[in-house]
C-alpha atoms as a PDB file:
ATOM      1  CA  UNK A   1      26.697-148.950  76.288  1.00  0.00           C
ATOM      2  CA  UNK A   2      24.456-151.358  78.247  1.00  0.00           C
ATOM      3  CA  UNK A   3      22.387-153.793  76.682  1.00  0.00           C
ATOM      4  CA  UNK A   4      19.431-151.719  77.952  1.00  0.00           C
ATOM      5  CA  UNK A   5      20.955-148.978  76.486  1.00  0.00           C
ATOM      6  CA  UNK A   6      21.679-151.129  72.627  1.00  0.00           C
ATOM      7  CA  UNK A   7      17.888-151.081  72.651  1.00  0.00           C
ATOM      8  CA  UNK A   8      17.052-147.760  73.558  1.00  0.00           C
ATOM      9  CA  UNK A   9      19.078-146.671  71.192  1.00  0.00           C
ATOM     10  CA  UNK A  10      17.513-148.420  68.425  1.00  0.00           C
ATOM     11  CA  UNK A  11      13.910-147.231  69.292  1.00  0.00           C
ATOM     12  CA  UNK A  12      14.711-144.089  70.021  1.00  0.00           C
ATOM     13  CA  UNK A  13      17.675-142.050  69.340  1.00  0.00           C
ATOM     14  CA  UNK A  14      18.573-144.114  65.762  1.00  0.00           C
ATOM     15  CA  UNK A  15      15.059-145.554  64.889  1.00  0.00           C
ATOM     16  CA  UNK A  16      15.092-146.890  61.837  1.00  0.00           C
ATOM     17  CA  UNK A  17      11.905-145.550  60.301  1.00  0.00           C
ATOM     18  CA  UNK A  18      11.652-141.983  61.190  1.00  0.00           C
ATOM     19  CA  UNK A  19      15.649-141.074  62.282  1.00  0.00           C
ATOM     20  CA  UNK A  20      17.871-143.005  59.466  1.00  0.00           C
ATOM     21  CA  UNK A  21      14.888-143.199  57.181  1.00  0.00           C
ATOM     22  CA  UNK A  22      15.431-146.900  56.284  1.00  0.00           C
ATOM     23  CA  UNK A  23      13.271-149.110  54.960  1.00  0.00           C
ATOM     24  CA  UNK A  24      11.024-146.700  53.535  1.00  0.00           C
ATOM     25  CA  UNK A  25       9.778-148.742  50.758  1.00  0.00           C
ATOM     26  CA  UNK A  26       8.199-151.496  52.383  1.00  0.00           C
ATOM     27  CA  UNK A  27       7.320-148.685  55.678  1.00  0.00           C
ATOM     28  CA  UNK A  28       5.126-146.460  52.893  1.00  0.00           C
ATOM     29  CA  UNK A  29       3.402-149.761  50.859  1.00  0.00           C
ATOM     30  CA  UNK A  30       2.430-151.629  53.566  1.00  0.00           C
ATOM     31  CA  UNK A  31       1.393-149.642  55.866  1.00  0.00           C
ATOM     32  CA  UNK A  32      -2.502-149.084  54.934  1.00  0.00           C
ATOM     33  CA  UNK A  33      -3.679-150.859  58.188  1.00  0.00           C
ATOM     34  CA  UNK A  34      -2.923-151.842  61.201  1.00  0.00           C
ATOM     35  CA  UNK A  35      -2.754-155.796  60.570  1.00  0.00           C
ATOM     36  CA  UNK A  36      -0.191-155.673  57.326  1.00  0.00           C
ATOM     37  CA  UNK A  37       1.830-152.939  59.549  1.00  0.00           C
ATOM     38  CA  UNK A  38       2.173-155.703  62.256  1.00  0.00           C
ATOM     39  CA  UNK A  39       2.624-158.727  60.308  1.00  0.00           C
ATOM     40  CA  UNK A  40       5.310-156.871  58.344  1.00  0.00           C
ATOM     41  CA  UNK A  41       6.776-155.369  61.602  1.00  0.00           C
ATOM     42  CA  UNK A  42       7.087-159.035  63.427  1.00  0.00           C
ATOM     43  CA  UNK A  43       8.787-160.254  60.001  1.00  0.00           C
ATOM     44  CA  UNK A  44      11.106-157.937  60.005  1.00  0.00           C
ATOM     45  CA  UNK A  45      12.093-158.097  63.387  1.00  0.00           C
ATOM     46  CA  UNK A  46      12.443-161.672  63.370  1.00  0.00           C
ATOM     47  CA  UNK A  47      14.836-161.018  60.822  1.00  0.00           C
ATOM     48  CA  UNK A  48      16.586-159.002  61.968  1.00  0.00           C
ATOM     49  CA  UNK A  49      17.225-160.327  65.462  1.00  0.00           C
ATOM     50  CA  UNK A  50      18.354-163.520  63.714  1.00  0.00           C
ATOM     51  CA  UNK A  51      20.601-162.275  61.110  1.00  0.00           C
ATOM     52  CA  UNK A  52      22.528-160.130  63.812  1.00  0.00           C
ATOM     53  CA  UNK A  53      22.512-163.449  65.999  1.00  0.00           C
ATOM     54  CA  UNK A  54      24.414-165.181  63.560  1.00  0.00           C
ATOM     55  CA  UNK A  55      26.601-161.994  61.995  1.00  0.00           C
ATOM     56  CA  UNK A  56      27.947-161.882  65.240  1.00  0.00           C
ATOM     57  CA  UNK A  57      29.303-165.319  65.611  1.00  0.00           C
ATOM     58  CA  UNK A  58      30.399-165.772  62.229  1.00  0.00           C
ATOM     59  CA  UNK A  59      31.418-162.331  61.059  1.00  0.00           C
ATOM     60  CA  UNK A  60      34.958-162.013  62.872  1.00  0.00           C
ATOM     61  CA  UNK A  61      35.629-165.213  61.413  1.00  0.00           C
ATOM     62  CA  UNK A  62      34.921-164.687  57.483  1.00  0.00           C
ATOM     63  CA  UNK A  63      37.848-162.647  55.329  1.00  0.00           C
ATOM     64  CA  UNK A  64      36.557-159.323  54.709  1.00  0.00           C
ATOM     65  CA  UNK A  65      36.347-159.828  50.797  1.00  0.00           C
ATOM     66  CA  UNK A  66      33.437-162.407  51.378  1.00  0.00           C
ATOM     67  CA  UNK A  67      31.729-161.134  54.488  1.00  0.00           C
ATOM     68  CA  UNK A  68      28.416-159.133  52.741  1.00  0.00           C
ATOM     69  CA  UNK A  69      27.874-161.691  50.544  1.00  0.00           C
ATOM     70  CA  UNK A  70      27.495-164.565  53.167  1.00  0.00           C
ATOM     71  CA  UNK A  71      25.789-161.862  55.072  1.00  0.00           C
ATOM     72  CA  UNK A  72      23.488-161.380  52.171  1.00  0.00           C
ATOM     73  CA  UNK A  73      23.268-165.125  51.806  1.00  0.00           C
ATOM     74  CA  UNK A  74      22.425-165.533  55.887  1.00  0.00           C
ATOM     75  CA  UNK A  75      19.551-162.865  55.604  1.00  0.00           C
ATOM     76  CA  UNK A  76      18.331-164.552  52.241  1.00  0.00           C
ATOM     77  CA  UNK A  77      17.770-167.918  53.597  1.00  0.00           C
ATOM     78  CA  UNK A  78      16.104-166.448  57.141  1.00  0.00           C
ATOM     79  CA  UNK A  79      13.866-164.092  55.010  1.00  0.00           C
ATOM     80  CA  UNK A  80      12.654-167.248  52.762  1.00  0.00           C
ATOM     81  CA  UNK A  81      12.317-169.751  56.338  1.00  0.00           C
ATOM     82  CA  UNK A  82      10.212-166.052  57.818  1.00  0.00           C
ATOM     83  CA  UNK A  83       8.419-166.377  54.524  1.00  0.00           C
ATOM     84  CA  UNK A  84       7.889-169.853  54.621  1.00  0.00           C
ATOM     85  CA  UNK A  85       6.385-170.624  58.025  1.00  0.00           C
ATOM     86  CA  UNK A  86       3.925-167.742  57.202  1.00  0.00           C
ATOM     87  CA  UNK A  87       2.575-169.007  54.228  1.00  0.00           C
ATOM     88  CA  UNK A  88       1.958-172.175  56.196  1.00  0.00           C
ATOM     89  CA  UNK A  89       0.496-170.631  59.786  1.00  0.00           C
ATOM     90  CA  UNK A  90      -0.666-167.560  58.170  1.00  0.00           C
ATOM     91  CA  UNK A  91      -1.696-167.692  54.524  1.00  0.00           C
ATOM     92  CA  UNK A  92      -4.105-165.174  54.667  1.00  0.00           C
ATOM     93  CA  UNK A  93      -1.502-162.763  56.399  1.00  0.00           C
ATOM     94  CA  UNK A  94       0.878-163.939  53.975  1.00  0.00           C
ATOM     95  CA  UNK A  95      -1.437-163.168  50.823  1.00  0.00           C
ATOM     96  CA  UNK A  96      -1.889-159.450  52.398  1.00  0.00           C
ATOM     97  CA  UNK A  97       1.770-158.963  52.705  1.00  0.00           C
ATOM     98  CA  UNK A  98       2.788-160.346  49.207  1.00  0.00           C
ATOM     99  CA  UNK A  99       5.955-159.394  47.645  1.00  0.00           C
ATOM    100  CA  UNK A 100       6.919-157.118  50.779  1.00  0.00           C
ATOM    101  CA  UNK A 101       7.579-159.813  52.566  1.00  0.00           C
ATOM    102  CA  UNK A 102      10.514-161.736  50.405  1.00  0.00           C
ATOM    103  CA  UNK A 103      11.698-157.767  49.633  1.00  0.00           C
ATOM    104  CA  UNK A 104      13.130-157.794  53.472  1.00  0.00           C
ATOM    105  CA  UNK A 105      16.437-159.607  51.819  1.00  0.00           C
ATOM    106  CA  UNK A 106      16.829-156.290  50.152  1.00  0.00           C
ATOM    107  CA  UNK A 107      16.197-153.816  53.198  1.00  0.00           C
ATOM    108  CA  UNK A 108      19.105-152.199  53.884  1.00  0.00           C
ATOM    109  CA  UNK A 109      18.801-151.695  57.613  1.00  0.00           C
ATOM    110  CA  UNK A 110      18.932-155.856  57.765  1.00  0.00           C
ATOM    111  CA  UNK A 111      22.001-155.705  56.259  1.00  0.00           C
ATOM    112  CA  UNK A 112      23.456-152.647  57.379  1.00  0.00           C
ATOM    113  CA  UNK A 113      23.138-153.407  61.011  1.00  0.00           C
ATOM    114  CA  UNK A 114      25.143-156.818  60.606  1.00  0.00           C
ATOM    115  CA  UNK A 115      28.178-155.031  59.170  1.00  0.00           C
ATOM    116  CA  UNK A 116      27.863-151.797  60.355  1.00  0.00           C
ATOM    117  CA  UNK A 117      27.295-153.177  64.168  1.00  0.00           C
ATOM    118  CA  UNK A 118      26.694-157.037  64.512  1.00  0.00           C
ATOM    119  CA  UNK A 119      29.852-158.322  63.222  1.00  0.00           C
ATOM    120  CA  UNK A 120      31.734-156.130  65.533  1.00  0.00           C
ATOM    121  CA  UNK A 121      30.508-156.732  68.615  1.00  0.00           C
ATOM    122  CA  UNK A 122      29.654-159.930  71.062  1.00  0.00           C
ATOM    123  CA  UNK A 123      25.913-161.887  70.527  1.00  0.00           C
ATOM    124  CA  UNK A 124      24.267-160.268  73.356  1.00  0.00           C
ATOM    125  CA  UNK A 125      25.078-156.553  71.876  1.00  0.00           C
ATOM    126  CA  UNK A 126      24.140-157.468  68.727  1.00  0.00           C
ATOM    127  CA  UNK A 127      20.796-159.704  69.449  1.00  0.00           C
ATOM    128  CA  UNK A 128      19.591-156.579  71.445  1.00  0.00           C
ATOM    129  CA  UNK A 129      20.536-153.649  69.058  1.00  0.00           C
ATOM    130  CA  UNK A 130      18.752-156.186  66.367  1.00  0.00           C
ATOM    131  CA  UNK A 131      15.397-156.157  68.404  1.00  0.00           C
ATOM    132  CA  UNK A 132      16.087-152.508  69.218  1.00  0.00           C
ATOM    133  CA  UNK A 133      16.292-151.814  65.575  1.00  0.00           C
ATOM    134  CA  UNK A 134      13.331-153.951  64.571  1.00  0.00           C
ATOM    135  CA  UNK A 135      11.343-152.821  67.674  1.00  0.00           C
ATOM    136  CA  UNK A 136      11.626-149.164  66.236  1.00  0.00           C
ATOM    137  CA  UNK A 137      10.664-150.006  62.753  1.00  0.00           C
ATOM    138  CA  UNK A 138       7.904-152.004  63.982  1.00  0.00           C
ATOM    139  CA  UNK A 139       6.391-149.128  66.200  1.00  0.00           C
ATOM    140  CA  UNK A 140       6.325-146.575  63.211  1.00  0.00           C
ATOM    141  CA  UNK A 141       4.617-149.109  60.874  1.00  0.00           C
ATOM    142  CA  UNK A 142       1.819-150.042  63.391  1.00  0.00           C
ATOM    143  CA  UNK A 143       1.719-145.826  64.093  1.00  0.00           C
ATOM    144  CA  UNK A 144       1.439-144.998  60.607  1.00  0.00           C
ATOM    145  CA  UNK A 145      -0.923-148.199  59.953  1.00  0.00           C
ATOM    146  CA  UNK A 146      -3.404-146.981  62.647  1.00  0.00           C
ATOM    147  CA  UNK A 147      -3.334-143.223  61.119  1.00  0.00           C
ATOM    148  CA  UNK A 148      -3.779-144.475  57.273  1.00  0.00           C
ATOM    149  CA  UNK A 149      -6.686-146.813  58.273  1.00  0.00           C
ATOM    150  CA  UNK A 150      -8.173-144.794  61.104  1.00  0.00           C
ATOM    151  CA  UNK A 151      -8.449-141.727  58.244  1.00  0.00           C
ATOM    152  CA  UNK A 152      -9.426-143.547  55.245  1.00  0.00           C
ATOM    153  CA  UNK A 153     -11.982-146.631  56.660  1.00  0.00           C
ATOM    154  CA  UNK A 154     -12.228-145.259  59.741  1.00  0.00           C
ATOM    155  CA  UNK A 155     -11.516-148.203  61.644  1.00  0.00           C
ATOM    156  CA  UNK A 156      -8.908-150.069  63.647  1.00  0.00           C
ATOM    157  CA  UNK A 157      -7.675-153.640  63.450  1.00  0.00           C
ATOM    158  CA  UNK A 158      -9.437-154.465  60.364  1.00  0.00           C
ATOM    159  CA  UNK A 159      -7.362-157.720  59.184  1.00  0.00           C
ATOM    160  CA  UNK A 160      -6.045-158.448  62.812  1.00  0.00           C
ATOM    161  CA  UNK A 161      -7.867-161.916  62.789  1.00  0.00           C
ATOM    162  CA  UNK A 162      -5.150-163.347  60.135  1.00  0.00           C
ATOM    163  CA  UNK A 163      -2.192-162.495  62.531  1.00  0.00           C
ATOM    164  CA  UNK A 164      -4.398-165.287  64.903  1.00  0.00           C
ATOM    165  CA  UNK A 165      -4.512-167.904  61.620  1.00  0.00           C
ATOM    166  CA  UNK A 166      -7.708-167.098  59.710  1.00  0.00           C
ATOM    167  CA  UNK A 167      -8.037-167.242  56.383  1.00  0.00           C
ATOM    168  CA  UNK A 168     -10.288-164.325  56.264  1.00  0.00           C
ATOM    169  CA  UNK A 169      -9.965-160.452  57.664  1.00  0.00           C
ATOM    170  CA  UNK A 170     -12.247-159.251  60.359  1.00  0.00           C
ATOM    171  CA  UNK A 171     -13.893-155.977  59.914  1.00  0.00           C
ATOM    172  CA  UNK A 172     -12.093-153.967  63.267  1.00  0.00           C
ATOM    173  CA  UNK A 173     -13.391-151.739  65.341  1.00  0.00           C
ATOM    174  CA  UNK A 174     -15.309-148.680  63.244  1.00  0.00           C
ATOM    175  CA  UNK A 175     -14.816-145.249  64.805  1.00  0.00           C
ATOM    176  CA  UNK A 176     -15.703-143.133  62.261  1.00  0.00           C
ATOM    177  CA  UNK A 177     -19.248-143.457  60.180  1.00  0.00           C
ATOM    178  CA  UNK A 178     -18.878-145.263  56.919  1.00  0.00           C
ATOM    179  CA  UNK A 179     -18.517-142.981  53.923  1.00  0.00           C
ATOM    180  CA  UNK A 180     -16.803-140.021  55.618  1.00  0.00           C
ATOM    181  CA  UNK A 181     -12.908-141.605  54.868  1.00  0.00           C
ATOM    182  CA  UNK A 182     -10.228-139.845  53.064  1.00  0.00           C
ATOM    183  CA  UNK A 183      -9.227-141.847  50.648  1.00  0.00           C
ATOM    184  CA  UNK A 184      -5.591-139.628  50.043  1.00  0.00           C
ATOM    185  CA  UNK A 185      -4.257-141.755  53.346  1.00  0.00           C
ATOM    186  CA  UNK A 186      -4.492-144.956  51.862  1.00  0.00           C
ATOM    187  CA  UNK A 187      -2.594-143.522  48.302  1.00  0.00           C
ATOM    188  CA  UNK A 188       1.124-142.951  47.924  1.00  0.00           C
ATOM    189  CA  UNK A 189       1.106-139.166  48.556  1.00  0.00           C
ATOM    190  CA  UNK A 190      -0.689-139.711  51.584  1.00  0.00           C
ATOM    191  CA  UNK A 191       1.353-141.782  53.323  1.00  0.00           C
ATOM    192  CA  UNK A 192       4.379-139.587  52.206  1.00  0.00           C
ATOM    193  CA  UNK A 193       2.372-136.366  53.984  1.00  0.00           C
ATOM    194  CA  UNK A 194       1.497-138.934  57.409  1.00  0.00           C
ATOM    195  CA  UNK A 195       5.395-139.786  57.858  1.00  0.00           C
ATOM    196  CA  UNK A 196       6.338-136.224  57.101  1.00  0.00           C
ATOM    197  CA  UNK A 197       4.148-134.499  59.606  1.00  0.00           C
ATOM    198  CA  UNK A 198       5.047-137.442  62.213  1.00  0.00           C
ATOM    199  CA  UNK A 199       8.972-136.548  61.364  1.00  0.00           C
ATOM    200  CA  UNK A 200       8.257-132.375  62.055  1.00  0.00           C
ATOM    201  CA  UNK A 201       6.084-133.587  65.050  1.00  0.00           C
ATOM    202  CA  UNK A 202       9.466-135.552  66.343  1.00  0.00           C
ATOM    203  CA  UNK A 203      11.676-132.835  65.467  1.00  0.00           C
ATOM    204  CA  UNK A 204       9.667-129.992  67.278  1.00  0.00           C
ATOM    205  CA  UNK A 205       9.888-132.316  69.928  1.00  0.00           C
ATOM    206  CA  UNK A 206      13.542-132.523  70.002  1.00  0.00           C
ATOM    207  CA  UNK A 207      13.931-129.120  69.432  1.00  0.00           C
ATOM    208  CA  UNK A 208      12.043-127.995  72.448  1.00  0.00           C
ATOM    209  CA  UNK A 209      13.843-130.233  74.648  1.00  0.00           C
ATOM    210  CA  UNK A 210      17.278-129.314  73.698  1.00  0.00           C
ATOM    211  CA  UNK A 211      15.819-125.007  73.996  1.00  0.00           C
ATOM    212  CA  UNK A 212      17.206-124.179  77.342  1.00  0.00           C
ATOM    213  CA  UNK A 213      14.853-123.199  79.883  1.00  0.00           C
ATOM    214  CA  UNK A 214      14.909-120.048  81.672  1.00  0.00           C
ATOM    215  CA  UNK A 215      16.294-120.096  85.584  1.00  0.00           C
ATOM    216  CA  UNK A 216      14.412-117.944  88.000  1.00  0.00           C
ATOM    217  CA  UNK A 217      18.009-116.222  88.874  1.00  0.00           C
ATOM    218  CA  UNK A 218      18.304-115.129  84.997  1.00  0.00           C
ATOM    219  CA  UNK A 219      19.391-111.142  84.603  1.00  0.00           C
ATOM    220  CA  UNK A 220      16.801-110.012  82.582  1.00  0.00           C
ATOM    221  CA  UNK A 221      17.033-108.396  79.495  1.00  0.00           C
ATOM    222  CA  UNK A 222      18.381-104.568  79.985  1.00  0.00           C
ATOM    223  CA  UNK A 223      15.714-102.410  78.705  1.00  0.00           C
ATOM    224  CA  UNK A 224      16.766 -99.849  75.715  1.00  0.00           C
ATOM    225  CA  UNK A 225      16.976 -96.045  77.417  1.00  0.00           C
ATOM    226  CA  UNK A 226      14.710 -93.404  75.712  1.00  0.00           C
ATOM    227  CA  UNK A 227      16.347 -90.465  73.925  1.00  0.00           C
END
């Protein structure tokens, strides 16, 4: 598989969010808008790009007995520099995000793609399935942020000024009149129904393409003879 083909893979055919259901803690939690969904998303793919970096070029070399826990080391120390340099460019993003953010050492798509696939294969595969894989989780986030928000404030982008710096959140872009929200998106339950109707969306989806369509040379159907 092509490089190309390391990312596609990891956006489409095994995205993390919505195909191997990974990460679903941090996916459901922060997902109430559009700007925690993103800063979250850009975290995580940062990660996750790095750690694979590095699984690849030290992971052949380690003895297997050791290899997840200097893997789990590896993704603990790029999680806390992530963590670090957005407290100090981002604070208010970094207040939003709270303990989500050092919880990314515990994600298990971090550190299942550096042993499952990383550690196996050469630094260009791995980089790219890493951004594939974090490209994927960042698109559902940012789609289930927008739905969450859009239903329950009805707006879009609200917070999106602390991704530039700014210590405050803007107010977005209102689209729906103030008062008329429903307030089940932004709960637990709500974002459980939101990333199940998005999964049967994607799975009618599949299902239709792989239904074979009908040729115009097709015999039809022989018609039962009346007695």
């Amino acid at each position: 598989m092509s490089v190309v083909g390391v990312v596609h893979n990891g956006v489409f055919e095994q995205n993390p969010g919505v195909v191997q259901l990974l990460g679903l803690c941090p996916l459901l939690a922060v997902s109430t808008s559009v700007s925690g969904a993103l800063g979250l998303g850009l975290a995580t793919l940062a990660v996750l790009v790095s750690s694979n970096g590095l699984a690849a070029v030290v992971g052949p070399r380690l003895p297997r007995e050791i290899r997840l826990a200097v893997f789990v080391i590896v993704i603990g120390a790029l999680v806390t520099a992530v963590e670090l340099a957005m407290a100090g460019w981002w604070p208010g993003l970094h207040a939003t995000l709270g303990i989500f953010l050092p919880l990314i050492v515990t994600n298990c798509l971090v550190l299942a793609r550096a042993e499952a696939f990383a550690s196996r294969e050469p630094i260009g595969r791995a980089v790219a399935d890493g951004f594939g894989m974090g490209l994927g989780f960042l698109l559902v986030l940012v789609a289930l942020g927008a739905s969450r928000e859009l239903l329950a404030n009805g707006t879009l982008g609200a917070g999106l000024s602390l991704l530039a710096g700014g210590g405050t959140a803007s107010a977005g872009w209102r689209l729906v009149p103030e008062g008329h929200g429903l307030l089940l998106a932004l709960l637990p339950p709500g974002a459980f129904l939101l990333l199940g109707l998005m999964l049967a969306g994607l799975n009618a989806r599949a299902a239709r393409r792989r239904r074979p369509e009908p040729t115009a040379f097709a015999t039809p159907p022989v018609a039962e003879s009346r007695r």
